[in-house]
C-alpha atoms as a PDB file:
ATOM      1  CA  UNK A   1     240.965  88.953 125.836  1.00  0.00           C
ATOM      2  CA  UNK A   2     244.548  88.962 127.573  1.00  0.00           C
ATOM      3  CA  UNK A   3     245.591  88.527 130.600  1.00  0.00           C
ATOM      4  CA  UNK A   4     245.994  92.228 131.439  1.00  0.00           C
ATOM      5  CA  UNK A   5     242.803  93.159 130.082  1.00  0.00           C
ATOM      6  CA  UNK A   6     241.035  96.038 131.666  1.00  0.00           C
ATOM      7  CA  UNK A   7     237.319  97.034 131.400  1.00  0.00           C
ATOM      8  CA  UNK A   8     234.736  99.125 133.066  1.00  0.00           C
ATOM      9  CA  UNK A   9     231.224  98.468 133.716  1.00  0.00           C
ATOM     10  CA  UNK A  10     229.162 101.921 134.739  1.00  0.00           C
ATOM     11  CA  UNK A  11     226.307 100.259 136.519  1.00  0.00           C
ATOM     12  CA  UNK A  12     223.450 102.274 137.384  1.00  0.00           C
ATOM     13  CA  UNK A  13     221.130 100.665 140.282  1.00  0.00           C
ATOM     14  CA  UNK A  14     217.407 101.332 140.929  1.00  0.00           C
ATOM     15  CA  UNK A  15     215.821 101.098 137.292  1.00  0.00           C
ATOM     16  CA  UNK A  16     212.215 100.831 137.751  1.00  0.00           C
ATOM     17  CA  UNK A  17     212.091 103.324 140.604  1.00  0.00           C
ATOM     18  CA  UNK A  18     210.203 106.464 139.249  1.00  0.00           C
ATOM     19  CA  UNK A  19     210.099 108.171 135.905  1.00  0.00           C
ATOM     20  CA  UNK A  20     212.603 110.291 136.529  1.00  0.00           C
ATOM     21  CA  UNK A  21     215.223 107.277 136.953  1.00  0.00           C
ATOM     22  CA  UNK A  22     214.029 105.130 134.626  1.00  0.00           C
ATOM     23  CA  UNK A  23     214.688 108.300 132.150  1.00  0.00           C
ATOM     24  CA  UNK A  24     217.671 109.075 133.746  1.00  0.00           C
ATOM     25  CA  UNK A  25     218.863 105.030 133.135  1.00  0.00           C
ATOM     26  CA  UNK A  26     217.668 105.608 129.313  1.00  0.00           C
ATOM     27  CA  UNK A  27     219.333 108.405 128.564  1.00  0.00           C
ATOM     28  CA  UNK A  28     222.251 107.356 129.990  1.00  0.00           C
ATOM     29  CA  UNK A  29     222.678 104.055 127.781  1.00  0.00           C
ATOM     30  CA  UNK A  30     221.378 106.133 124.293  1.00  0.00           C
ATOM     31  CA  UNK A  31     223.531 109.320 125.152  1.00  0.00           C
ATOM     32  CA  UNK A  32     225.770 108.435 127.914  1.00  0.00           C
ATOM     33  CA  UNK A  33     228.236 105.726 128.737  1.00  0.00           C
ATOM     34  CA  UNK A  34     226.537 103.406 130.848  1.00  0.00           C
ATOM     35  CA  UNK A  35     226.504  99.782 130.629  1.00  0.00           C
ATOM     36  CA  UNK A  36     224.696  98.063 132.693  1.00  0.00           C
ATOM     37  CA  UNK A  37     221.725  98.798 135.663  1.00  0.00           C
ATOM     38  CA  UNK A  38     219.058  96.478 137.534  1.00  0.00           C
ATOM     39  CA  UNK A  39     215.414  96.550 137.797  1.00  0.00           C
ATOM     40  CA  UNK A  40     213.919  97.067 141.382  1.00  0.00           C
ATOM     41  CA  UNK A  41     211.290  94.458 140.689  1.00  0.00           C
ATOM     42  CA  UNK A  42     208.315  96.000 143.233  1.00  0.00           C
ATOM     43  CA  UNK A  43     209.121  98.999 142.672  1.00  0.00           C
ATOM     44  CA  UNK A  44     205.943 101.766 140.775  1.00  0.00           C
ATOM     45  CA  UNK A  45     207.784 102.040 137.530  1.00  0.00           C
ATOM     46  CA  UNK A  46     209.285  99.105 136.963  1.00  0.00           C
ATOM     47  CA  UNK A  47     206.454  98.074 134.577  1.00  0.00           C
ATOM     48  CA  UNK A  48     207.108 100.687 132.113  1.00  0.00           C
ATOM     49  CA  UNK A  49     210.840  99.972 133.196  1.00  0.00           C
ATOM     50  CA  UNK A  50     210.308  96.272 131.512  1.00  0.00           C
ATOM     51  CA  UNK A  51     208.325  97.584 128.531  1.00  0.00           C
ATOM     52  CA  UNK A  52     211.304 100.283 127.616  1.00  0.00           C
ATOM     53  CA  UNK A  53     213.987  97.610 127.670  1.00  0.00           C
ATOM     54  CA  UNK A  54     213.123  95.731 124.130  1.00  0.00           C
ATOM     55  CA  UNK A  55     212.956  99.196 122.191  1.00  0.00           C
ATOM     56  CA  UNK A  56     216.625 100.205 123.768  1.00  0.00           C
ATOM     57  CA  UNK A  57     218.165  96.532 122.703  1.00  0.00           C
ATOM     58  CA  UNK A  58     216.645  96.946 119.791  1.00  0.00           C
ATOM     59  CA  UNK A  59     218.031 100.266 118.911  1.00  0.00           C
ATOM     60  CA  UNK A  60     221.356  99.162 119.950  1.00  0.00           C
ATOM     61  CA  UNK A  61     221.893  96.003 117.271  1.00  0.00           C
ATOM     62  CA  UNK A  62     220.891  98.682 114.737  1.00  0.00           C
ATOM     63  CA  UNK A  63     223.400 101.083 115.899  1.00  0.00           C
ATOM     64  CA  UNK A  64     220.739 103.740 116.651  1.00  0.00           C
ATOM     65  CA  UNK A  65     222.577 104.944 119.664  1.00  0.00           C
ATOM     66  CA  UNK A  66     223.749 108.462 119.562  1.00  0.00           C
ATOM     67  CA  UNK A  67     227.107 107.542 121.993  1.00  0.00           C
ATOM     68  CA  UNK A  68     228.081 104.771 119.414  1.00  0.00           C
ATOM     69  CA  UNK A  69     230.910 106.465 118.433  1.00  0.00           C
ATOM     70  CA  UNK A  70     231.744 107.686 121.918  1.00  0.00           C
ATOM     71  CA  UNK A  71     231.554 103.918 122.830  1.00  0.00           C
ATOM     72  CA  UNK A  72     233.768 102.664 120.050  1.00  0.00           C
ATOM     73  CA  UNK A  73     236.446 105.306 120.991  1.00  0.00           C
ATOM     74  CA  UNK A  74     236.597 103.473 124.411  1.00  0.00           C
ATOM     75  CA  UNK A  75     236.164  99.919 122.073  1.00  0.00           C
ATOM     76  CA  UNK A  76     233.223  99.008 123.520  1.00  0.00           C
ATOM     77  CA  UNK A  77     231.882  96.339 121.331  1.00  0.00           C
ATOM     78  CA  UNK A  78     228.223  97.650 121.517  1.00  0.00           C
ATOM     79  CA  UNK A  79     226.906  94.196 123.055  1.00  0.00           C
ATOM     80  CA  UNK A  80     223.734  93.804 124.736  1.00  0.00           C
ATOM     81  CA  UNK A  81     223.262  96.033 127.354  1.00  0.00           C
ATOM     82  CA  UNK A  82     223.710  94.379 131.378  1.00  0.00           C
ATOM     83  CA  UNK A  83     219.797  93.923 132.703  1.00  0.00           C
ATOM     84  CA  UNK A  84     220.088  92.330 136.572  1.00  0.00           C
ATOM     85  CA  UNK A  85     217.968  92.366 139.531  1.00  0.00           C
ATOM     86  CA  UNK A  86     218.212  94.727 142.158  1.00  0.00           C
ATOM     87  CA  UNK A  87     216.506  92.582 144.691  1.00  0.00           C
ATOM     88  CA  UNK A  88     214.697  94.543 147.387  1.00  0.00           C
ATOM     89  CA  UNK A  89     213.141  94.320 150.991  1.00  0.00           C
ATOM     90  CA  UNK A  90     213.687  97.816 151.821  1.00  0.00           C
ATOM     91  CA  UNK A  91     211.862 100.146 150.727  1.00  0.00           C
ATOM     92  CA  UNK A  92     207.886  99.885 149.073  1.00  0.00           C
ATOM     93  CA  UNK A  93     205.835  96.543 149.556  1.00  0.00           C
ATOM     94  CA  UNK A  94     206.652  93.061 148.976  1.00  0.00           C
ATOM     95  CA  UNK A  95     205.027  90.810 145.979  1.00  0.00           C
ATOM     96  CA  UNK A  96     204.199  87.961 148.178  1.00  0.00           C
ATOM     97  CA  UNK A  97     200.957  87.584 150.202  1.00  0.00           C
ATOM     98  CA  UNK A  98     202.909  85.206 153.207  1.00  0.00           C
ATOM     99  CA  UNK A  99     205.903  87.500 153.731  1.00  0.00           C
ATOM    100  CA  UNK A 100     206.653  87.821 157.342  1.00  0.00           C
ATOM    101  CA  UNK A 101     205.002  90.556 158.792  1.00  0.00           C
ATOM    102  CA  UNK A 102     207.522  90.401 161.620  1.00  0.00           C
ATOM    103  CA  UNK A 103     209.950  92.053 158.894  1.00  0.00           C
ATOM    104  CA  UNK A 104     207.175  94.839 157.805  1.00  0.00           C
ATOM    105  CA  UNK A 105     206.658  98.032 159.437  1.00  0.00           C
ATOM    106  CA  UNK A 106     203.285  98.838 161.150  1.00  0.00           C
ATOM    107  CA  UNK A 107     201.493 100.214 157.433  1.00  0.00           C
ATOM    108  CA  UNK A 108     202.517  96.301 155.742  1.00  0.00           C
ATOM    109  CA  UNK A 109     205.822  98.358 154.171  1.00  0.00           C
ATOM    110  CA  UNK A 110     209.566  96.900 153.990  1.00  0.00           C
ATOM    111  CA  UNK A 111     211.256  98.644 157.113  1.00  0.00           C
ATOM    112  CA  UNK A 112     214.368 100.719 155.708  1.00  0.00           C
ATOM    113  CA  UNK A 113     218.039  99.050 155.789  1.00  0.00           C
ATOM    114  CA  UNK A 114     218.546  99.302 159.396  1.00  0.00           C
ATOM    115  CA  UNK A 115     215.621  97.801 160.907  1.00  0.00           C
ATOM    116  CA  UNK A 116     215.592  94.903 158.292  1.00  0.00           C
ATOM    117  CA  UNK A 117     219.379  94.255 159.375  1.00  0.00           C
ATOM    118  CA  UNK A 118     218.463  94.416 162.884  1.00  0.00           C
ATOM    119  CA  UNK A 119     215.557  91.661 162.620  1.00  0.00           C
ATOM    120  CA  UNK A 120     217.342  89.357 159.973  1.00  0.00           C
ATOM    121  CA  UNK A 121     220.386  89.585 162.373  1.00  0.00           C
ATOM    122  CA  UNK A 122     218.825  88.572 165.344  1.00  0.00           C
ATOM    123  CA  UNK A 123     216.040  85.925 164.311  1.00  0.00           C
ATOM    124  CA  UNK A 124     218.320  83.623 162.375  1.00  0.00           C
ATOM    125  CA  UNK A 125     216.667  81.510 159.978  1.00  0.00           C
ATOM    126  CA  UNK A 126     213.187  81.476 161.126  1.00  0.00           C
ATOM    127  CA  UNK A 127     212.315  84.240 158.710  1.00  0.00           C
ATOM    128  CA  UNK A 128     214.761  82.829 155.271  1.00  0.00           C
ATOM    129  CA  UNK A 129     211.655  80.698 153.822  1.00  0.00           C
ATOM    130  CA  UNK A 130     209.558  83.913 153.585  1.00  0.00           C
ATOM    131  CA  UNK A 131     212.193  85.872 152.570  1.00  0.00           C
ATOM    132  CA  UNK A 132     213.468  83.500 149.392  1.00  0.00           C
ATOM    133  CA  UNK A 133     209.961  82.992 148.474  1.00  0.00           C
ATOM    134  CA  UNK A 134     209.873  87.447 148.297  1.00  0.00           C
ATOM    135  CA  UNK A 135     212.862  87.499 146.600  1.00  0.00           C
ATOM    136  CA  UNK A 136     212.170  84.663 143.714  1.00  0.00           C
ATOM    137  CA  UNK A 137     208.746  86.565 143.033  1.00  0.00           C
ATOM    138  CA  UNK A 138     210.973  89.851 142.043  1.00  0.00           C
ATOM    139  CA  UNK A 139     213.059  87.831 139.975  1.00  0.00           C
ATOM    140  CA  UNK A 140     210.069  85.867 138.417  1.00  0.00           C
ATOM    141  CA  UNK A 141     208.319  89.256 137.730  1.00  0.00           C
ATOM    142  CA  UNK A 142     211.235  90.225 135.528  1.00  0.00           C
ATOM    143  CA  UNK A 143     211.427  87.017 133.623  1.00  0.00           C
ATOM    144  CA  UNK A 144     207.256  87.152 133.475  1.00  0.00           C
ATOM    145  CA  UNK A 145     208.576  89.747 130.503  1.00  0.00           C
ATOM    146  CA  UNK A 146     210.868  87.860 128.606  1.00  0.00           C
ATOM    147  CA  UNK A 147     213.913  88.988 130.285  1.00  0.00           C
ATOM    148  CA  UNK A 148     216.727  87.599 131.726  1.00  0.00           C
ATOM    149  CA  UNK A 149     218.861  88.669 134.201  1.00  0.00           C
ATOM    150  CA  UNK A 150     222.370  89.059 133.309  1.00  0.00           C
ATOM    151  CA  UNK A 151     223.302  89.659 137.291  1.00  0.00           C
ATOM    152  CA  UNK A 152     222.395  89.853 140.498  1.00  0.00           C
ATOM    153  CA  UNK A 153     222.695  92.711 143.118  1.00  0.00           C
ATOM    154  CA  UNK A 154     220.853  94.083 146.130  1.00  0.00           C
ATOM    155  CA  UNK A 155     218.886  97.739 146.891  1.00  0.00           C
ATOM    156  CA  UNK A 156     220.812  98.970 149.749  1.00  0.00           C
ATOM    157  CA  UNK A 157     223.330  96.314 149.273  1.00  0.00           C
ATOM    158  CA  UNK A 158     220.512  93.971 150.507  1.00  0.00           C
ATOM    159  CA  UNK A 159     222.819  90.630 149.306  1.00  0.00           C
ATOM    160  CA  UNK A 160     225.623  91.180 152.143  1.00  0.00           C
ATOM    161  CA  UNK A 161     222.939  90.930 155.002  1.00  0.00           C
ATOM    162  CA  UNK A 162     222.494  87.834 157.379  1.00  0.00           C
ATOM    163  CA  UNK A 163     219.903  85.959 156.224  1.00  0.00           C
ATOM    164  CA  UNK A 164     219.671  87.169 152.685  1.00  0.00           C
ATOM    165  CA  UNK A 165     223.161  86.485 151.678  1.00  0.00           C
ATOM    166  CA  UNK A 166     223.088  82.541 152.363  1.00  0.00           C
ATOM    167  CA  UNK A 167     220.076  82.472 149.904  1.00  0.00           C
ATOM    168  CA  UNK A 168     221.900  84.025 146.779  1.00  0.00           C
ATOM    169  CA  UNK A 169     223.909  80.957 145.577  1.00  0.00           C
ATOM    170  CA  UNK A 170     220.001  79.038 145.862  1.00  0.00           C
ATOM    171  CA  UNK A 171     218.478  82.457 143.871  1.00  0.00           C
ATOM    172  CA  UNK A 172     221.532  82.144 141.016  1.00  0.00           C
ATOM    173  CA  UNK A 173     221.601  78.345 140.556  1.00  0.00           C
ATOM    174  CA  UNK A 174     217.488  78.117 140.390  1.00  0.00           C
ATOM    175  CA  UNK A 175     217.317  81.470 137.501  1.00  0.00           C
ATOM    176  CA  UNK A 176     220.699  80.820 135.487  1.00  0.00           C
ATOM    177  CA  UNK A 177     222.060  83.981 136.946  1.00  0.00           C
ATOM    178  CA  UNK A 178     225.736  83.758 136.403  1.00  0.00           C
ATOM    179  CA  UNK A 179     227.124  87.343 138.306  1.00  0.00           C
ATOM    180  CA  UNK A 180     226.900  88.895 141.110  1.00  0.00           C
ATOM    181  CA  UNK A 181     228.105  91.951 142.770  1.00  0.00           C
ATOM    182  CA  UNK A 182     230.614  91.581 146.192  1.00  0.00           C
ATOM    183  CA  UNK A 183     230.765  95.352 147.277  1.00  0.00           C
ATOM    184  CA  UNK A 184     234.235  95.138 148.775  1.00  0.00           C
ATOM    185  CA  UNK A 185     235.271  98.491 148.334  1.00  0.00           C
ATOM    186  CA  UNK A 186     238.965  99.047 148.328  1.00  0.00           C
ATOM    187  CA  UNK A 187     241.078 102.727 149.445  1.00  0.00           C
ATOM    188  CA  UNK A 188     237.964 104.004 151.258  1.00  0.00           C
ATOM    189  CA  UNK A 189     240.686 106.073 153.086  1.00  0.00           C
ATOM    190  CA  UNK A 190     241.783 107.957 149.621  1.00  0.00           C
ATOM    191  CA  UNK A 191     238.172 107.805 148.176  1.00  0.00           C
ATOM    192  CA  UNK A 192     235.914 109.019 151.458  1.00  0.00           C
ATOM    193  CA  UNK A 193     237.919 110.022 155.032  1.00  0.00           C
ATOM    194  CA  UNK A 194     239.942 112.530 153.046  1.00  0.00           C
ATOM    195  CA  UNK A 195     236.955 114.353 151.547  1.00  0.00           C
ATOM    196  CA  UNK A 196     235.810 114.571 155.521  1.00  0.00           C
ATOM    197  CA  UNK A 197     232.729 112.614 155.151  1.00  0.00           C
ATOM    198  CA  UNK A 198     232.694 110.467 158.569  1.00  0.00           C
ATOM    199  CA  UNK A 199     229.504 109.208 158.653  1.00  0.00           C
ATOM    200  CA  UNK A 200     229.522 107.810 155.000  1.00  0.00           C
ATOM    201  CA  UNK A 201     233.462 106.516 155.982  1.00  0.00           C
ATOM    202  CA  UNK A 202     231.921 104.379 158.408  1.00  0.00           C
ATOM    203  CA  UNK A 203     229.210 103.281 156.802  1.00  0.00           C
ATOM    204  CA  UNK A 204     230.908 101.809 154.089  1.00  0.00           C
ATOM    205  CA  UNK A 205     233.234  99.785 156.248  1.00  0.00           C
ATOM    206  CA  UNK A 206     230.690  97.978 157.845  1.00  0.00           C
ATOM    207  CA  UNK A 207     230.032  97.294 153.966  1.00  0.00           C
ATOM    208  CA  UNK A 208     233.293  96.244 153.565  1.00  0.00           C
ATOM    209  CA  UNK A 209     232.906  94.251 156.473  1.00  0.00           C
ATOM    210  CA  UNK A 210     230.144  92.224 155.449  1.00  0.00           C
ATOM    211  CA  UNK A 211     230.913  92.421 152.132  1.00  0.00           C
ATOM    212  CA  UNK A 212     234.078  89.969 153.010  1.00  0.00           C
ATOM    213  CA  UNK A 213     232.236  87.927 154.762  1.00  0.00           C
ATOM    214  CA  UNK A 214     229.620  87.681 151.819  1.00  0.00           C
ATOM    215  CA  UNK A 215     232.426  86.306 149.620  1.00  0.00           C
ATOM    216  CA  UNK A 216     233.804  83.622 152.341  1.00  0.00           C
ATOM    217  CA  UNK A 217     230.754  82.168 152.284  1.00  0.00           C
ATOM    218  CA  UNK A 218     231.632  78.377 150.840  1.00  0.00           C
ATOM    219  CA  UNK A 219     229.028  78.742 147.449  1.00  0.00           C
ATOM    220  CA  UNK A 220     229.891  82.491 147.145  1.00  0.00           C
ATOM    221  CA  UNK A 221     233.344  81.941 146.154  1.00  0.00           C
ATOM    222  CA  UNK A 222     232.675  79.893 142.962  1.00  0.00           C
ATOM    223  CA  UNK A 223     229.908  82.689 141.637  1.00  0.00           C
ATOM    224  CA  UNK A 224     231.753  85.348 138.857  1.00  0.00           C
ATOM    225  CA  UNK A 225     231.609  89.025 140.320  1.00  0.00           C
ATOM    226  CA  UNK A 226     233.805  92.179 139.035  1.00  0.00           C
ATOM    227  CA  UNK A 227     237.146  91.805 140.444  1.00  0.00           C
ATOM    228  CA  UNK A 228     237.238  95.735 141.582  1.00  0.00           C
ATOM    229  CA  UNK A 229     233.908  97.863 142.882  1.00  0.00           C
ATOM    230  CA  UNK A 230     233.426 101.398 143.483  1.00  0.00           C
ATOM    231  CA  UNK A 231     230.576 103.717 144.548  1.00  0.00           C
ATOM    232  CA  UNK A 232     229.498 102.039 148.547  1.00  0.00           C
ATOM    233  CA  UNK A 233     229.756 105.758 149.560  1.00  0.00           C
ATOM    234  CA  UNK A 234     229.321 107.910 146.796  1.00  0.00           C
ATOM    235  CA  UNK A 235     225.211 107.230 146.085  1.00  0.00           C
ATOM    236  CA  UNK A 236     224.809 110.792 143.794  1.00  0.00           C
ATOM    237  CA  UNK A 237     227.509 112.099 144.336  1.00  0.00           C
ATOM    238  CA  UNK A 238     230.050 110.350 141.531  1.00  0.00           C
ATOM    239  CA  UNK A 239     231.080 113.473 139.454  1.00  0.00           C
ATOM    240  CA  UNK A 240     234.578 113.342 137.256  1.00  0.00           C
ATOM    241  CA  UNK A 241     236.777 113.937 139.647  1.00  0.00           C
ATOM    242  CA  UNK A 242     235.493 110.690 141.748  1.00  0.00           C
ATOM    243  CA  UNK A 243     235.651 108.777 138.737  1.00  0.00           C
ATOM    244  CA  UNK A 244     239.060 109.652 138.018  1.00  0.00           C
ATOM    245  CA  UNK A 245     239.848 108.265 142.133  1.00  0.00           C
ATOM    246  CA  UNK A 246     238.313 105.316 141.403  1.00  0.00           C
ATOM    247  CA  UNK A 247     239.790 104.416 138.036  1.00  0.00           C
ATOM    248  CA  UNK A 248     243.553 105.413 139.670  1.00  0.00           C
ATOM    249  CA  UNK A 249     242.914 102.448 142.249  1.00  0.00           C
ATOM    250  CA  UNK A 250     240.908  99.897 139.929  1.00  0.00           C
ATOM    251  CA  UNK A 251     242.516  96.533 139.363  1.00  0.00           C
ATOM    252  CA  UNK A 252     245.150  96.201 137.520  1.00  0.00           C
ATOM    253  CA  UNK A 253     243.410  93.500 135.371  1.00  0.00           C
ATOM    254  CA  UNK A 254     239.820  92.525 135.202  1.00  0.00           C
ATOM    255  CA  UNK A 255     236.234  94.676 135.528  1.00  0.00           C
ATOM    256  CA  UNK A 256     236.080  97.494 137.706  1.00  0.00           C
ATOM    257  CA  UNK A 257     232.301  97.763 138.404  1.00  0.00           C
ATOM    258  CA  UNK A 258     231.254 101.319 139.299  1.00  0.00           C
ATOM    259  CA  UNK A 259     227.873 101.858 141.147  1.00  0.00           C
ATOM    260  CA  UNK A 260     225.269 104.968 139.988  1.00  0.00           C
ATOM    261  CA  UNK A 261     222.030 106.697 140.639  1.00  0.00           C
ATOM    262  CA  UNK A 262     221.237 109.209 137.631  1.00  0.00           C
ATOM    263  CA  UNK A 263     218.525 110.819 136.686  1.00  0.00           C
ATOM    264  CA  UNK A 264     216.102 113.060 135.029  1.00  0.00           C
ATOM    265  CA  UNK A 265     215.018 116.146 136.835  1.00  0.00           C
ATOM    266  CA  UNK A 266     213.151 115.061 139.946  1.00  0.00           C
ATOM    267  CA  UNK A 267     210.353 112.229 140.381  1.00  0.00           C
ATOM    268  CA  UNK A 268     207.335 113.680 138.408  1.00  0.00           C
ATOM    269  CA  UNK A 269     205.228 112.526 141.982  1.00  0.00           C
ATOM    270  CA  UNK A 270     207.532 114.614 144.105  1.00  0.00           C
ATOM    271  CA  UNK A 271     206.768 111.826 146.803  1.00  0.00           C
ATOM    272  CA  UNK A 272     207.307 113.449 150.479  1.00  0.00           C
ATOM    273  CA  UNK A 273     209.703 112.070 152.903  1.00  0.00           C
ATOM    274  CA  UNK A 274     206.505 109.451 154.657  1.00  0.00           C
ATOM    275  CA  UNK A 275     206.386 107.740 151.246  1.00  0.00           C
ATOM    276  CA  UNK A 276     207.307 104.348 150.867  1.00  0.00           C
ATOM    277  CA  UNK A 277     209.007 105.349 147.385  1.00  0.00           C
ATOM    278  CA  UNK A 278     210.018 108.608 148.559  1.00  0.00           C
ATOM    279  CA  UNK A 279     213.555 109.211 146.447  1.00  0.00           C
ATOM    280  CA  UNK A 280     216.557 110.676 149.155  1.00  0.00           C
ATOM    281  CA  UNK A 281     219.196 111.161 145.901  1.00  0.00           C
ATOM    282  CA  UNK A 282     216.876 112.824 143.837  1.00  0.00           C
ATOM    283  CA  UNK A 283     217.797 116.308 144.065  1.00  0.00           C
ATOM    284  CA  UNK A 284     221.311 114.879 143.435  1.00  0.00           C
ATOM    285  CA  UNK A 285     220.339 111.970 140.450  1.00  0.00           C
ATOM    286  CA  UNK A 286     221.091 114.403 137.820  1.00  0.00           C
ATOM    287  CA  UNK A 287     224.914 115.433 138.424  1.00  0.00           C
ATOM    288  CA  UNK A 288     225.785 111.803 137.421  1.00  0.00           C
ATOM    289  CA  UNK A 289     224.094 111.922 134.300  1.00  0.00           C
ATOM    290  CA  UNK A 290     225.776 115.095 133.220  1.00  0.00           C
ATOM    291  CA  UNK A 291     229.049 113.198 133.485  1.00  0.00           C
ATOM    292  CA  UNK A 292     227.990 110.129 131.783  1.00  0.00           C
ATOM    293  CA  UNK A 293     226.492 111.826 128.924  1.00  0.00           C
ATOM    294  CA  UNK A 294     230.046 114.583 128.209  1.00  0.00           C
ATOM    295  CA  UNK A 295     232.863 113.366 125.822  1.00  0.00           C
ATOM    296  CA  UNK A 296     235.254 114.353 128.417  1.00  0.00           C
ATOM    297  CA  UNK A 297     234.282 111.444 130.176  1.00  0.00           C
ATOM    298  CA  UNK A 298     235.633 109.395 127.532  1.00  0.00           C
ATOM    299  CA  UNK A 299     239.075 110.711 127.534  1.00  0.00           C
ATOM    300  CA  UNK A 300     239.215 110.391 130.968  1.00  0.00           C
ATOM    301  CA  UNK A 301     238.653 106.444 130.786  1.00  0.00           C
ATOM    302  CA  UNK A 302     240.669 106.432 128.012  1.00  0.00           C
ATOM    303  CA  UNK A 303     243.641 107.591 129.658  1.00  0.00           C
ATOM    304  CA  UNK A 304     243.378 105.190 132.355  1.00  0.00           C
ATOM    305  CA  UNK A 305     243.433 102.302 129.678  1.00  0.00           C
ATOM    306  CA  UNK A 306     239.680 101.489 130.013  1.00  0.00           C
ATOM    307  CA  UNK A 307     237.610  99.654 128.043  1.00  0.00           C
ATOM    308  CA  UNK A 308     233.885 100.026 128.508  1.00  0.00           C
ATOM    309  CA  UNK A 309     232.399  96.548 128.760  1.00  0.00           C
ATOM    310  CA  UNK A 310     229.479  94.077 130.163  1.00  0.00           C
ATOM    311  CA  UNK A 311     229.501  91.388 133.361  1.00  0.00           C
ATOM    312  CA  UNK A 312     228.827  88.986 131.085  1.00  0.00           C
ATOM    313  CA  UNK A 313     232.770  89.224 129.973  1.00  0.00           C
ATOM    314  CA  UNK A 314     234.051  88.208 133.430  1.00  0.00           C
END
């Protein structure tokens, strides 16, 4: 590796949501270009999520990929696929018995981003015991099956929140997890304003925001995370012409992680809106995989003097 390396990571979040993503993720790594995604540990499919992983590793030290050669054409070594947790007090219902009901809804369900910012915000520390012992239950459910994380990130970007972000260095020292993802997204001007989407503009800066502040924290800054990261704005929506914005203001050296929700068709349950697991992207899943899984993708990297790689490299 040089000193001007450059390599991408296409990171697809939420593995272990529904069928339809945990298809979606699949497909993506056998037929596609992706490289890396994250089990949502509480999630309904992240059982079956678990149980696919060994046949797909296995497949890939025999070669049995059909997008080896599309992956060798962007010399991607064909190393072990990235497996992290996506940790999660969002959405569905936590693992532990004792976790504070204070930060559940009024049916014993996580709250949604906003309300789970709003109470972590204001109570301080009084809730952080519950909350690490929630959070080292969904990584303990994903080593219960033999596998290790290779990186850490959050559902919602869950990790850059008040009282969840001072317990990350504790989560990655205690499970040997040596990444993690700091979603400080650069050129949101070029990337979001100038498509005209306001509400998603500011939204990600107050990612940004707290993103920074994530990595300024004193045990953050030691932790390895990609040096460039894309996609705090674009959940769905990432088609080629988006990639080819991102890649134009990746690092000059380094990863560039880029963040993805595809899919297969819709959620088999077609969960309403009052569901816990109810899906938001998944009428949009699908137009990222289509991308991921064309050969004009790959000349597209290419010509931005890509690799395709894994976390583990940083």
């Amino acid at each position: 590796m040089t000193a001007t390396d450059r390599w991408l990571v296409l990171h697809a979040d939420d593995y272990g949501m529904n069928g339809a993503v945990n298809a979606g993720i699949l497909h993506a790594f056998r037929d596609g270009l992706l490289t890396s995604t994250s089990l949502l540990a509480n999630a309904p499919a992240a059982e079956a999520a678990c149980t696919a992983w060994p046949q797909l590793a296995e497949d890939v030290r025999a070669g049995a990929i059909a997008s080896a050669d599309r992956r060798r054409a962007l010399n991607d070594a064909l190393d072990p696929f990235d497996l992290g947790i996506h940790l999660n007090l969002t959405q569905g219902r936590p693992l532990s018995n004792s976790y504070p009901a204070e930060l559940l809804n009024e049916r014993g369900q996580f709250p949604g981003i906003g309300a789970v910012f709003r109470r972590l915000r204001t109570t301080g520390s009084r809730f952080r015991p519950g909350v690490l012992v929630e959070l080292q239950l969904q990584i303990e459910r994903m080593l219960d099956h033999h596998l290790q994380p290779t990186h850490l990130n959050g559902h919602q970007y869950l990790e850059l929140l008040p009282g969840v972000a001072e317990l990350i260095p504790e989560l990655t020292r205690k499970y040997a997890i040596p990444v993690i993802r700091v979603a400080r997204e650069p050129v949101l001007t070029r990337t979001v304003l100038r498509s005209g989407r306001l509400v998603a503009f500011g939204v990600a800066l107050i990612k940004r925001y707290y993103a920074g502040r994530f990595r300024r924290l004193p045990e953050i800054c030691p932790l390895k995370a990609p040096t460039s990261f894309f996609g705090t704005a674009h959940a769905g929506l990432v088609n080629r012409n988006t990639l080819n914005r991102f890649l134009q203001f990746s690092s000059p050296c380094g990863c560039t992680e880029i963040g993805l929700h595809p899919a297969i068709g819709a959620d088999v349950e077609a969960r309403p809106a009052t569901d816990e697991w109810h899906d938001p992207l998944a009428a949009i899943r699908p137009g990222e995989l289509n991308w991921l899984s064309d050969a004009g993708s790959v000349e597209l990297i290419a010509s931005h003097g890509q690799r395709l790689g894994r976390l583990s490299q940083i």
